[in-house]
N, C-alpha and C. Protein backbone atom coordinates (compact mmCIF):
# COMPACT_ATOMS: atom_id res chain seq x y z
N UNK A 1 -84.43 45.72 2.95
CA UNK A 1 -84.53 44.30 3.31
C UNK A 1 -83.45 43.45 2.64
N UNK A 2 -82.39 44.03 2.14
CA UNK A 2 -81.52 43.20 2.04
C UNK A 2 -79.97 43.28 2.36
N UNK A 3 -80.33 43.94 3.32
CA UNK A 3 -79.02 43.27 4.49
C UNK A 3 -79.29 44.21 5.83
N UNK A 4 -78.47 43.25 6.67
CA UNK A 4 -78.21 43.86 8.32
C UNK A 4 -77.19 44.31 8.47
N UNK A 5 -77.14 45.69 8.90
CA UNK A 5 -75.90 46.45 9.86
C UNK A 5 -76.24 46.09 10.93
N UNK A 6 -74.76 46.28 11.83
CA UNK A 6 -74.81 47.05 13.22
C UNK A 6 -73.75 47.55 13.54
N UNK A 7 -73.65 48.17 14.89
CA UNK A 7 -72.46 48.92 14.71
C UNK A 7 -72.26 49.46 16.02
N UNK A 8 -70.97 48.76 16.77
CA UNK A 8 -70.38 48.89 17.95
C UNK A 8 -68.90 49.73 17.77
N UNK A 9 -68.54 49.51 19.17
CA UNK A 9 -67.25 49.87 19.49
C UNK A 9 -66.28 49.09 20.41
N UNK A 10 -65.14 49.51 20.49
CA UNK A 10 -64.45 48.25 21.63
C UNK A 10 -64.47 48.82 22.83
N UNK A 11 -64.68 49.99 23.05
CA UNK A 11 -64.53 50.50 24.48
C UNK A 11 -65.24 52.14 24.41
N UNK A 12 -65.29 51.76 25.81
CA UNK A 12 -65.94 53.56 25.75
C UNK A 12 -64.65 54.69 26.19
N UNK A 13 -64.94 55.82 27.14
CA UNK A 13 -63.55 56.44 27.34
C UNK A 13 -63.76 57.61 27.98
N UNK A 14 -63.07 58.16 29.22
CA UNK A 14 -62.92 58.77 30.07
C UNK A 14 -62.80 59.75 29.84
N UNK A 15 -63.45 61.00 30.59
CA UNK A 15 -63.05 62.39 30.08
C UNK A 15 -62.02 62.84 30.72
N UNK A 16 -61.50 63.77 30.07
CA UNK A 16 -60.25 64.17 30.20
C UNK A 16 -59.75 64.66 31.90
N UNK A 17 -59.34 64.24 32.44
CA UNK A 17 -58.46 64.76 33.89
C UNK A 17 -58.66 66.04 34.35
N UNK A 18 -58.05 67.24 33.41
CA UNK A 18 -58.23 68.65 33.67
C UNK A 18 -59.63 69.10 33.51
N UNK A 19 -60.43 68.46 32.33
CA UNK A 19 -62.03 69.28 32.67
C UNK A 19 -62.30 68.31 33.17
N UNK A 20 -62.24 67.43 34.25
CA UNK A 20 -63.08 66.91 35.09
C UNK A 20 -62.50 67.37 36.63
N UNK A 21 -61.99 68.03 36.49
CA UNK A 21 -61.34 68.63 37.87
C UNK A 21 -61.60 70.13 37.64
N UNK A 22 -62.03 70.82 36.58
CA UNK A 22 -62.32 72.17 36.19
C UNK A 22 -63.91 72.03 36.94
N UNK A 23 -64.73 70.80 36.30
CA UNK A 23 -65.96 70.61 37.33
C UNK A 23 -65.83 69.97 38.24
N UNK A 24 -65.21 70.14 38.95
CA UNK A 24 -64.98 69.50 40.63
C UNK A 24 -65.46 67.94 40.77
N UNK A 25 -64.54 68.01 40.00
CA UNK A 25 -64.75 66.03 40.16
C UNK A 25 -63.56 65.43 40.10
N UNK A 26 -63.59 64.50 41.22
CA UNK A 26 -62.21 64.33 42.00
C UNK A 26 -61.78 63.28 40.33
N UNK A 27 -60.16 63.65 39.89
CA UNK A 27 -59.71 62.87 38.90
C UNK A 27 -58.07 62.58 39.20
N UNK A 28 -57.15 61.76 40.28
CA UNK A 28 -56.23 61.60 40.07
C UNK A 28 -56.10 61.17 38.97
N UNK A 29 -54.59 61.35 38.80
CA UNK A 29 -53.28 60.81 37.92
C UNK A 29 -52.39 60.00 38.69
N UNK A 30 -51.79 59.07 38.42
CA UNK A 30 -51.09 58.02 37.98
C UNK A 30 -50.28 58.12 37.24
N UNK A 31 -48.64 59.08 37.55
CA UNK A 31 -47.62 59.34 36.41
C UNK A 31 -46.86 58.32 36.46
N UNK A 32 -46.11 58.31 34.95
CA UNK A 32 -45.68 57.45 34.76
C UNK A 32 -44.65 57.12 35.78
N UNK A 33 -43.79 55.69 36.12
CA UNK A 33 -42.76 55.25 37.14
C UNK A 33 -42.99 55.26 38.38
N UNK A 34 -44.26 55.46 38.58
CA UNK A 34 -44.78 55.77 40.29
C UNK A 34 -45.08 53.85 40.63
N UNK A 35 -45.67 53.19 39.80
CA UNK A 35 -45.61 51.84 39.89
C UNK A 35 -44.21 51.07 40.23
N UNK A 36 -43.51 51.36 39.35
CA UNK A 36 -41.96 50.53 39.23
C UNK A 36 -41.57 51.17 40.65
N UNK A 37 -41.31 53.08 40.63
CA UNK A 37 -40.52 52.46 41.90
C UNK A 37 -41.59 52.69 42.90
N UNK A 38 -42.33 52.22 43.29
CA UNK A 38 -42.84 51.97 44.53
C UNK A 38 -42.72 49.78 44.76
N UNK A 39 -42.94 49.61 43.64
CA UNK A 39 -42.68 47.94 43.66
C UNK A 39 -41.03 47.45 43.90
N UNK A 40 -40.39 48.28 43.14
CA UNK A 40 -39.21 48.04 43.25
C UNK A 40 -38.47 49.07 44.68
N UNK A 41 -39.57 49.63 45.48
CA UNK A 41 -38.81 49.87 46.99
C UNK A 41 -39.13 48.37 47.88
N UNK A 42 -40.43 48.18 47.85
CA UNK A 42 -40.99 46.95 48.49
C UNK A 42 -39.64 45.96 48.32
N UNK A 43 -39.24 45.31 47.01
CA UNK A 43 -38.84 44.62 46.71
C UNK A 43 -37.29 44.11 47.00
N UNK A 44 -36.64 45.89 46.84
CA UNK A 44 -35.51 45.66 47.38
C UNK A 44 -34.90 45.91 49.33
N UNK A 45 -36.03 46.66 49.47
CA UNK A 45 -36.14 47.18 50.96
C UNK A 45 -36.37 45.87 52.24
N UNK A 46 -37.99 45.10 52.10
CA UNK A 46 -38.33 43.85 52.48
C UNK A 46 -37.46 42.35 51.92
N UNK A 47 -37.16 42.51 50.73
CA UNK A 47 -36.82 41.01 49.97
C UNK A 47 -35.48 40.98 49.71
N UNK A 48 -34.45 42.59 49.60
CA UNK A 48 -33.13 42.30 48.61
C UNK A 48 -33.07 41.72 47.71
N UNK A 49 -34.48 42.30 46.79
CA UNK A 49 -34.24 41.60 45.62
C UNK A 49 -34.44 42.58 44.46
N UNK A 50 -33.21 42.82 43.73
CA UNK A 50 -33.17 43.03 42.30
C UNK A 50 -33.73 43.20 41.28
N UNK A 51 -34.35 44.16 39.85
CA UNK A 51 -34.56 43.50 38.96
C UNK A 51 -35.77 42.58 38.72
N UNK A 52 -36.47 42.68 39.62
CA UNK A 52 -38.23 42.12 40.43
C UNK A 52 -38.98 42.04 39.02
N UNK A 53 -39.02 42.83 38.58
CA UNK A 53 -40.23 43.27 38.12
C UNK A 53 -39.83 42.91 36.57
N UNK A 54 -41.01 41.98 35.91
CA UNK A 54 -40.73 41.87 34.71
C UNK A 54 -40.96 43.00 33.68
N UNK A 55 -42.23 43.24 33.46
CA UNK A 55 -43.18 44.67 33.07
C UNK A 55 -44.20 44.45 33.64
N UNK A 56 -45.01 46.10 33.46
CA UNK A 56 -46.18 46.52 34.13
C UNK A 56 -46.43 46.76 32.59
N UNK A 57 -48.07 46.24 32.29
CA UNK A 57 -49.00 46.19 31.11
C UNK A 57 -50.44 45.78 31.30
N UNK A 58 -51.34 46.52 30.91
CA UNK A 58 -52.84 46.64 31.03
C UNK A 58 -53.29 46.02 32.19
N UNK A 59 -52.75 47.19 33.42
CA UNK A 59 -53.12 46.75 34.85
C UNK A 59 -52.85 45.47 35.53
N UNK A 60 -51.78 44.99 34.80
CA UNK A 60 -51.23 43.61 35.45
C UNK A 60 -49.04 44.26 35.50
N UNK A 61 -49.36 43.34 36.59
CA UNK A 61 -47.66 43.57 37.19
C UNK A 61 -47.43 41.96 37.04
N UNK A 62 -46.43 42.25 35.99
CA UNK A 62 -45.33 41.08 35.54
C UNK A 62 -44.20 40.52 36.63
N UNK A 63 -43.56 39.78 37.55
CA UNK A 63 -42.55 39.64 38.08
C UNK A 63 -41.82 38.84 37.75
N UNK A 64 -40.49 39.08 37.84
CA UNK A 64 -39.66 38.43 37.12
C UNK A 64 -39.19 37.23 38.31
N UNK A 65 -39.52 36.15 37.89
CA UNK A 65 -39.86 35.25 38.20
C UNK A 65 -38.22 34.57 38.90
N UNK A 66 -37.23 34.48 38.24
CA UNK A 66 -36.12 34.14 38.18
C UNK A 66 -35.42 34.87 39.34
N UNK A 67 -35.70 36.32 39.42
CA UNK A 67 -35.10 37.26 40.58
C UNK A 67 -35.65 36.57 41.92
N UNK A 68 -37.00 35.97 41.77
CA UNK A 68 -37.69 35.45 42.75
C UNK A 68 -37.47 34.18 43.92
N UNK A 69 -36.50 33.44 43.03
CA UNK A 69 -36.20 32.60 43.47
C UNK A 69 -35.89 32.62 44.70
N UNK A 70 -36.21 31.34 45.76
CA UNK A 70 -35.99 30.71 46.95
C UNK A 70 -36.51 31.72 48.14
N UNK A 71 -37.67 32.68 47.24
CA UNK A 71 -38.04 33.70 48.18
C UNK A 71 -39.46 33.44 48.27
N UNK A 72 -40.07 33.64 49.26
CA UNK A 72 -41.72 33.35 49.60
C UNK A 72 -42.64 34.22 48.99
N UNK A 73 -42.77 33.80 47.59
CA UNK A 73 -43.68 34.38 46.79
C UNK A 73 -45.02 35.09 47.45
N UNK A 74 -45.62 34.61 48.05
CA UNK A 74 -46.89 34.99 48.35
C UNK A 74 -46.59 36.23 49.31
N UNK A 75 -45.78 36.22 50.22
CA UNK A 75 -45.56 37.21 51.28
C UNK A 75 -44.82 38.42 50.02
N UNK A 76 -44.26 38.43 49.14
CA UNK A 76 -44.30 39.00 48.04
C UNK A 76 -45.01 40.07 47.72
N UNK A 77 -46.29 39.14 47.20
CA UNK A 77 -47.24 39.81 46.16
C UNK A 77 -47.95 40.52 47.48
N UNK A 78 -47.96 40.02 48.65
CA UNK A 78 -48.92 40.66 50.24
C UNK A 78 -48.08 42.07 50.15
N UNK A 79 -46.94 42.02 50.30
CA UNK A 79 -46.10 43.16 50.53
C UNK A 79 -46.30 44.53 49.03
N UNK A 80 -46.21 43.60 47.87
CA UNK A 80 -46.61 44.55 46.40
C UNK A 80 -47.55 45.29 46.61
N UNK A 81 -49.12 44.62 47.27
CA UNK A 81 -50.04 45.09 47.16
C UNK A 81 -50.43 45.83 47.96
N UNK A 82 -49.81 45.75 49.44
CA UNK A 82 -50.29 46.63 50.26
C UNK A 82 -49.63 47.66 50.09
N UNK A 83 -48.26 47.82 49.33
CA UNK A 83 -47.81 49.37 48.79
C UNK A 83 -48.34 49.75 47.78
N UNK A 84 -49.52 49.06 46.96
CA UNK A 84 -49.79 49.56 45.35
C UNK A 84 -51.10 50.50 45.97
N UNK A 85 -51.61 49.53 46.96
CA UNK A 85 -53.09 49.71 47.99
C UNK A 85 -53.02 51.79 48.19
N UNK A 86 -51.71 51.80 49.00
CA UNK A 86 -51.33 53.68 49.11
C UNK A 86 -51.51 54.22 48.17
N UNK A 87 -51.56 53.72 47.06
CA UNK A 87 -51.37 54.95 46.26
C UNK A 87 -52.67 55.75 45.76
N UNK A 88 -52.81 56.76 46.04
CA UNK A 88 -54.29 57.62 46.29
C UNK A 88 -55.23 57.08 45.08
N UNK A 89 -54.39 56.94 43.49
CA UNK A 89 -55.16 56.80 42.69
C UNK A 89 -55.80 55.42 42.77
N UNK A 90 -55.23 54.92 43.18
CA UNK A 90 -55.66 52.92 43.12
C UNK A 90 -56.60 52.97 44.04
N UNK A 91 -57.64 51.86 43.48
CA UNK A 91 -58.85 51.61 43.87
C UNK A 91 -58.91 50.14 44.30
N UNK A 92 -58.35 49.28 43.75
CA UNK A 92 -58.28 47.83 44.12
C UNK A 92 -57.11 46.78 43.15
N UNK A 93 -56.69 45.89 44.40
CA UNK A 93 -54.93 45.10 44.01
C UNK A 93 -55.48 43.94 44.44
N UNK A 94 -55.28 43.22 43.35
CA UNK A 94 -55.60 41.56 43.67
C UNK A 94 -54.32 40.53 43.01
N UNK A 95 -54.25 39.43 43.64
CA UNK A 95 -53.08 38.78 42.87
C UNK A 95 -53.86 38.09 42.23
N UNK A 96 -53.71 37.58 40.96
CA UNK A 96 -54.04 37.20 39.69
C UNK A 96 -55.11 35.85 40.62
N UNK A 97 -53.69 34.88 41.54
CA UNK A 97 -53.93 33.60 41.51
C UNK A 97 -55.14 33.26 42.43
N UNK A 98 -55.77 34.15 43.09
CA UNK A 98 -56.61 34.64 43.98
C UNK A 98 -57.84 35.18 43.87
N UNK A 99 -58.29 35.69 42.37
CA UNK A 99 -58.80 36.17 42.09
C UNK A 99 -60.18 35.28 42.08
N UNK A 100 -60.64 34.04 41.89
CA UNK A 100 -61.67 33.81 42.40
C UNK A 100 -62.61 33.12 43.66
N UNK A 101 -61.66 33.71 44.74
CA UNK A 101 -62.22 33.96 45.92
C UNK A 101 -61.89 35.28 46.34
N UNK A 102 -61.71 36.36 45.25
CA UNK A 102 -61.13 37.70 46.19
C UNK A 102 -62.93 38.38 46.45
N UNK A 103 -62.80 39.12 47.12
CA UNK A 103 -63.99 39.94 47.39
C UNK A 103 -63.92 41.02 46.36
N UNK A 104 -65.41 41.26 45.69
CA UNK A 104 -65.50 42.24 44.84
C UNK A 104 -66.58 41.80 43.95
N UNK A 105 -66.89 43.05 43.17
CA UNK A 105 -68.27 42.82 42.62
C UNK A 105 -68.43 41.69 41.35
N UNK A 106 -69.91 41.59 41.17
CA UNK A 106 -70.07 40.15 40.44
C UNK A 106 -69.69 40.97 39.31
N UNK A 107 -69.63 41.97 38.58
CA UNK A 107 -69.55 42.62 38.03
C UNK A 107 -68.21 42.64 37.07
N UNK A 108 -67.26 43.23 38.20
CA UNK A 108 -65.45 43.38 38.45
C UNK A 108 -64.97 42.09 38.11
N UNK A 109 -65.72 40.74 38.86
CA UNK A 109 -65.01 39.50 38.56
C UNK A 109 -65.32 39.12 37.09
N UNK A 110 -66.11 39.19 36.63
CA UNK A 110 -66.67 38.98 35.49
C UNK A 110 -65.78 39.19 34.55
N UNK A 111 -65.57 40.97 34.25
CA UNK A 111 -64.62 41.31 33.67
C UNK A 111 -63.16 41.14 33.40
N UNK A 112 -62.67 40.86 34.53
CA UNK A 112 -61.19 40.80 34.93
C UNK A 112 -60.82 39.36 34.41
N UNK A 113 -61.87 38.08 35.12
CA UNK A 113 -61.76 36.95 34.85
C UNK A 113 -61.95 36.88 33.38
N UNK A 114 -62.46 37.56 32.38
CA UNK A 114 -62.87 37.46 30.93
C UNK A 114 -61.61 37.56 30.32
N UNK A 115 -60.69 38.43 30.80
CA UNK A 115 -59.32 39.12 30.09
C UNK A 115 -58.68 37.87 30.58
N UNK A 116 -58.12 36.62 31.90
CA UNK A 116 -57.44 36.24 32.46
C UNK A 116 -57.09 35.45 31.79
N UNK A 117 -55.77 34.51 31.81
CA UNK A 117 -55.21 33.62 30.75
C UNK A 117 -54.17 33.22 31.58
N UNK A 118 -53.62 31.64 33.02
CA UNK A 118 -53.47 30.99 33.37
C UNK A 118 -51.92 31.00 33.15
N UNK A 119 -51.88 30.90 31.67
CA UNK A 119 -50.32 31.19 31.36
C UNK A 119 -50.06 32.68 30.56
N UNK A 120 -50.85 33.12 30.62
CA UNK A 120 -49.96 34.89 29.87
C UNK A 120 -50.31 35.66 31.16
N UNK A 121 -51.28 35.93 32.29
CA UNK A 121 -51.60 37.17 32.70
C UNK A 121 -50.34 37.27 33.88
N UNK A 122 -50.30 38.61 34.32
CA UNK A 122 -49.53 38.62 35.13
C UNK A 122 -49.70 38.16 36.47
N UNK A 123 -48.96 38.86 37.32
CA UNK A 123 -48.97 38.23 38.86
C UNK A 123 -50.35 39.00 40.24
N UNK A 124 -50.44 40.41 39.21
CA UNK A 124 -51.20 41.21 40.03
C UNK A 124 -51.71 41.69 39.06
N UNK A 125 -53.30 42.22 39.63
CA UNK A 125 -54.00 42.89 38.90
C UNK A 125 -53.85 44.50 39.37
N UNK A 126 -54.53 45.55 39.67
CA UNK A 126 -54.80 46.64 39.77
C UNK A 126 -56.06 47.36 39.38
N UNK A 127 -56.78 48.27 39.80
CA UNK A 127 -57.67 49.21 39.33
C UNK A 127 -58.01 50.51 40.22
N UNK A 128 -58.40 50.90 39.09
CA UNK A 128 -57.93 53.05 39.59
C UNK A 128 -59.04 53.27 39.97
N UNK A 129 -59.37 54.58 40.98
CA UNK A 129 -60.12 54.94 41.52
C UNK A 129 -61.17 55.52 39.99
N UNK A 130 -62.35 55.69 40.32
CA UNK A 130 -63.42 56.20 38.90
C UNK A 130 -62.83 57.71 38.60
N UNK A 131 -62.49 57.72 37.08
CA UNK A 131 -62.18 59.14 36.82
C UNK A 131 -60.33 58.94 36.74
N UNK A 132 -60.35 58.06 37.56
CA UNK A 132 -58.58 57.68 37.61
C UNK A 132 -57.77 58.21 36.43
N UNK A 133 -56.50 58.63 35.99
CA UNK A 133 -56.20 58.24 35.06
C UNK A 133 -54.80 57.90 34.73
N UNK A 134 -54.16 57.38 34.05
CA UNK A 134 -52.82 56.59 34.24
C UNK A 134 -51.73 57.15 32.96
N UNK A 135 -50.97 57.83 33.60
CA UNK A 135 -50.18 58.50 32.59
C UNK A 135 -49.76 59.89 32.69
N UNK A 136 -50.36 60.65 32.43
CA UNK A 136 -50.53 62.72 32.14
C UNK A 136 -51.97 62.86 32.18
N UNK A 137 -51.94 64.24 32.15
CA UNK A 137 -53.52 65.09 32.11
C UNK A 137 -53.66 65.04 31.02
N UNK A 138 -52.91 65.03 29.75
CA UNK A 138 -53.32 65.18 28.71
C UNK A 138 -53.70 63.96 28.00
N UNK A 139 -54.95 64.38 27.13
CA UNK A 139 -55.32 63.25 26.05
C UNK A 139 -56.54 62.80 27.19
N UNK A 140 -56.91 61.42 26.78
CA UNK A 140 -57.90 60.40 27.73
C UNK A 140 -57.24 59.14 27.55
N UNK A 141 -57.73 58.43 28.84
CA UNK A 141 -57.38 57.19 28.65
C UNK A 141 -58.66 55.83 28.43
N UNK A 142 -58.42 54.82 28.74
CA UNK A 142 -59.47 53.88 29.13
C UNK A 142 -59.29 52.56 29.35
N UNK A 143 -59.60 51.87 29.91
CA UNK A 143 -59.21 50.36 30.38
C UNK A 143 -60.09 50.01 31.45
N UNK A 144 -60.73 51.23 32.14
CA UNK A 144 -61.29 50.97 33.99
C UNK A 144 -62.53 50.09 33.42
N UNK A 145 -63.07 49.51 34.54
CA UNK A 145 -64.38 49.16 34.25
C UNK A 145 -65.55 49.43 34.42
N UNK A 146 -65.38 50.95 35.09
CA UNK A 146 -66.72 51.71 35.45
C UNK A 146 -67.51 51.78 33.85
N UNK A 147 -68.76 52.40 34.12
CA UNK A 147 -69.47 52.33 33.34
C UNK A 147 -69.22 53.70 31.96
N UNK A 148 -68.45 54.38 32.64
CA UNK A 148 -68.23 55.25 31.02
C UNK A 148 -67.09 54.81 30.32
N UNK A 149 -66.39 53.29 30.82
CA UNK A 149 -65.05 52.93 30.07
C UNK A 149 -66.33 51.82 29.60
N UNK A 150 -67.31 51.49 30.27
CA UNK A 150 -67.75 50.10 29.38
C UNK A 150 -68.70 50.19 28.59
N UNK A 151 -69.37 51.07 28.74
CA UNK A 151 -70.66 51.65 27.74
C UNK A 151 -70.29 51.67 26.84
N UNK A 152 -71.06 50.99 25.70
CA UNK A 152 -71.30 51.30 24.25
C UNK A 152 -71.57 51.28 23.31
N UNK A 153 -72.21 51.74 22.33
CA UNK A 153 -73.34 52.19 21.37
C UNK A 153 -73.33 50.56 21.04
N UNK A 154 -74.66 50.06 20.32
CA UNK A 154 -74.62 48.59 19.64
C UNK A 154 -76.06 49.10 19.12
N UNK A 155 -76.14 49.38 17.85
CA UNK A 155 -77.18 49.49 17.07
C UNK A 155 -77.07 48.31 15.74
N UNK A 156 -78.40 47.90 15.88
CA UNK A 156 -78.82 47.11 14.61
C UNK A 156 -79.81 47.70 13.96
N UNK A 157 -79.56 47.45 12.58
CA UNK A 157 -80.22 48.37 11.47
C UNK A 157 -80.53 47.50 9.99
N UNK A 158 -81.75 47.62 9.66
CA UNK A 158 -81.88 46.78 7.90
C UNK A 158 -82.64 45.34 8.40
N UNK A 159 -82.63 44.43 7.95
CA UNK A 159 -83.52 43.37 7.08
C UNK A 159 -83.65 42.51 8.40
N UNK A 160 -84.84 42.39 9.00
CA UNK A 160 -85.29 41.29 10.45
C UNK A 160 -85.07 42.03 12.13
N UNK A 161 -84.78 43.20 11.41
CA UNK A 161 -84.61 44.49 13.06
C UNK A 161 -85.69 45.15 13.22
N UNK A 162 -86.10 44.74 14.24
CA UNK A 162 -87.37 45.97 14.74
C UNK A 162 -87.20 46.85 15.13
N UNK A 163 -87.85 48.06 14.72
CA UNK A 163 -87.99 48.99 15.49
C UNK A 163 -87.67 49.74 16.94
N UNK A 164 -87.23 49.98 17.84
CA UNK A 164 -86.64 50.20 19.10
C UNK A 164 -85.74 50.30 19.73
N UNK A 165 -86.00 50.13 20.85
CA UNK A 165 -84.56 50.51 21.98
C UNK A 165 -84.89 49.48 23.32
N UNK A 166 -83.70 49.34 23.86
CA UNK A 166 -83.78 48.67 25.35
C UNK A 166 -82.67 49.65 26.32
N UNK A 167 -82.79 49.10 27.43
CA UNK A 167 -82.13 49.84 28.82
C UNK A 167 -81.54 48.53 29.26
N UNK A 168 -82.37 47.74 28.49
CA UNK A 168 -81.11 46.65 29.46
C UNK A 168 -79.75 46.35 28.96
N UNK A 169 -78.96 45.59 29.86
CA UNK A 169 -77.85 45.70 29.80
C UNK A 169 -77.19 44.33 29.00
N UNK A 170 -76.98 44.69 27.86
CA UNK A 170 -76.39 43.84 26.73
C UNK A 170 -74.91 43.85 26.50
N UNK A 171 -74.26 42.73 25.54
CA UNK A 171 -72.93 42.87 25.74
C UNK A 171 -72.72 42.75 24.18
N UNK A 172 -71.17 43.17 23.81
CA UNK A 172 -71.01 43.02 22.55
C UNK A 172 -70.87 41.49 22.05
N UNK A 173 -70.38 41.07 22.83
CA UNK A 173 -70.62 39.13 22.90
C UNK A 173 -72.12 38.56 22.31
N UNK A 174 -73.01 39.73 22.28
CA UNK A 174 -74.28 39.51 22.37
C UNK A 174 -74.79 39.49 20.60
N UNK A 175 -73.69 40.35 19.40
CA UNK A 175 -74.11 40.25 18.45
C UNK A 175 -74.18 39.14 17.97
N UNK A 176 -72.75 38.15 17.92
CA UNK A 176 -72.80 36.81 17.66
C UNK A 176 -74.12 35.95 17.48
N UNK A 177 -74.79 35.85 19.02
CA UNK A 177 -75.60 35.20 18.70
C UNK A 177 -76.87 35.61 18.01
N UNK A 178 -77.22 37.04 17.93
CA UNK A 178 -78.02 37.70 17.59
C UNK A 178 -78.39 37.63 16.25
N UNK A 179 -77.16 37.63 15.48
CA UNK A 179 -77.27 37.74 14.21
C UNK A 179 -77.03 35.84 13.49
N UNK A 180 -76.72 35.12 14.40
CA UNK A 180 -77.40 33.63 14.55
C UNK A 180 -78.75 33.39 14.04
N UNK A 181 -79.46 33.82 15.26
CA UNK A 181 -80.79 34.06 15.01
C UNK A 181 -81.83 34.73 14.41
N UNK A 182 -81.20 35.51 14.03
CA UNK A 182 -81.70 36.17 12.61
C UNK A 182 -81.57 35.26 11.53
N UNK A 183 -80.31 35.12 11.32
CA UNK A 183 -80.07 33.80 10.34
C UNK A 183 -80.51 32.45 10.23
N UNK A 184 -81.03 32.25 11.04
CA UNK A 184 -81.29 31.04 11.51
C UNK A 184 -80.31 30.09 11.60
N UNK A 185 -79.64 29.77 12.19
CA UNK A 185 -77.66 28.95 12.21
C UNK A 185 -77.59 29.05 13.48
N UNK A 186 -76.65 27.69 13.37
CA UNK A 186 -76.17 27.34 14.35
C UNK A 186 -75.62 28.62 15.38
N UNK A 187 -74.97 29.00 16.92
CA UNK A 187 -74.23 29.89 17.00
C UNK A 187 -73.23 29.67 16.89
N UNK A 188 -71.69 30.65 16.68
CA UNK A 188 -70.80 29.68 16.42
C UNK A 188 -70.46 28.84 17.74
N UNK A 189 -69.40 27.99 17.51
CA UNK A 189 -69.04 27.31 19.33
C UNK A 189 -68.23 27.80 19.85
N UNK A 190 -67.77 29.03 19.85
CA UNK A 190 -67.02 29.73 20.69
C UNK A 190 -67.74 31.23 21.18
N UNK A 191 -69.57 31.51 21.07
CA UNK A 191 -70.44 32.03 21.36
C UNK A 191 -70.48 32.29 22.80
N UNK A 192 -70.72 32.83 23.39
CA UNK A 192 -70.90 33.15 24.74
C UNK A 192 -71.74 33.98 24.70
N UNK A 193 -72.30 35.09 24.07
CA UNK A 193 -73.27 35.52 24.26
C UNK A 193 -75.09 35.03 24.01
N UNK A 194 -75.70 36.18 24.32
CA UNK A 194 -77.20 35.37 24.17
C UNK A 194 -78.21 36.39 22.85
N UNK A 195 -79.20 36.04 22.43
CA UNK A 195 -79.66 36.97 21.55
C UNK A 195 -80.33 37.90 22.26
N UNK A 196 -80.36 39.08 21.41
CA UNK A 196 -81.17 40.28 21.93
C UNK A 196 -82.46 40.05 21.23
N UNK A 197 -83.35 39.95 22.24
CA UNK A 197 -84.76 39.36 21.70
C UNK A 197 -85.17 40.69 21.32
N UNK A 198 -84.97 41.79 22.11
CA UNK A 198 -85.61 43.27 21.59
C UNK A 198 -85.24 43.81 20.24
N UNK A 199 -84.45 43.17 19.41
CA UNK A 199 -83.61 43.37 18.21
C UNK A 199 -84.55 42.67 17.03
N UNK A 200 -84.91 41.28 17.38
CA UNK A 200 -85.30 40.38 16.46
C UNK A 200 -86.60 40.81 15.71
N UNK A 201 -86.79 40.50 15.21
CA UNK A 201 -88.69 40.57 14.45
C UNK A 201 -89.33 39.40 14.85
């Protein structure tokens, strides 16, 4: 009774490519440069344009904005995406600026919109088919948002924790306030989550 643990993680993580295709479970790859030049055929093929591409980083495509000039952006990102769309491993291409009227789960928006940032994110989003993986066979990766990249452990332990377990679906956003209310305090004001009542005493 005199103090509280708990104890998360930041992400969960994909099994490996080769034994998930050893048990017949469909796992493309996504090698590296298959992005660049397929963006940079679109780009110079449809647009004659150069040098497009700023970087590609955590499923967002950067464009270099400057190459862009006096060219019809949007017919652009239409043209990016319906070549990113082919590629066997990709599962879904949205442009950033679009993203809350694109179709897709309450789920997907949730997430995507959580990471988004007005002035840093890029121009396009991306996401891989389940099992996807981006890089080589070797090692694991993780970033997707299926449920074995988002699952993960959140145990509380010691002084005002009860006993048990839940199935429902909690977030790590969720310790914040949790341990609020244990404390009895304010939450902080940049809180977004809610308490886990199944946690409390």
């Amino acid at each position: 009774d005199q103090y509280t643990l708990f104890l998360s993680a930041d992400h969960g993580v994909a099994e490996n490519s080769t034994l998930l295709r050893q048990n017949k479970i469909l796992s493309p790859v996504l090698t590296g440069g298959v992005l660049e030049e397929r963006i940079n055929y679109v780009l110079q093929n449809q647009f004659k344009i150069s040098n497009g591409i700023s970087k590609i980083i955590n499923q967002q495509v950067y464009l270099n904005h400057a190459a862009l000039q006096g060219q019809d952006e949007s017919a652009i990102l239409n043209a990016i995406s319906k070549e990113l769309l082919s590629i066997p491993a990709m599962a879904n291409v949205y442009t950033l600026k679009n993203l809350p009227t694109a179709t897709m789960t309450d789920r997907l928006r949730e997430l995507i919109m959580n990471s988004y940032n007005q002035k840093l994110s890029g121009d396009i989003f991306y996401s891989l088919k389940p099992h996807a993986n981006q890089g080589s066979d070797k090692g694991a990766s993780h970033g997707l948002w299926y449920n074995y990249d988002t699952h993960i452990p959140l145990i509380f332990y010691g002084w005002g924790i009860k006993k048990g377990s839940t199935n429902r679906r909690t977030n790590i956003t969720d310790v914040a306030a949790t341990l609020a209310a244990l404390l009895k305090v304010q939450m902080p004001s940049g809180c977004i989550g809610e308490v886990i009542e199944e946690a409390v005493k």
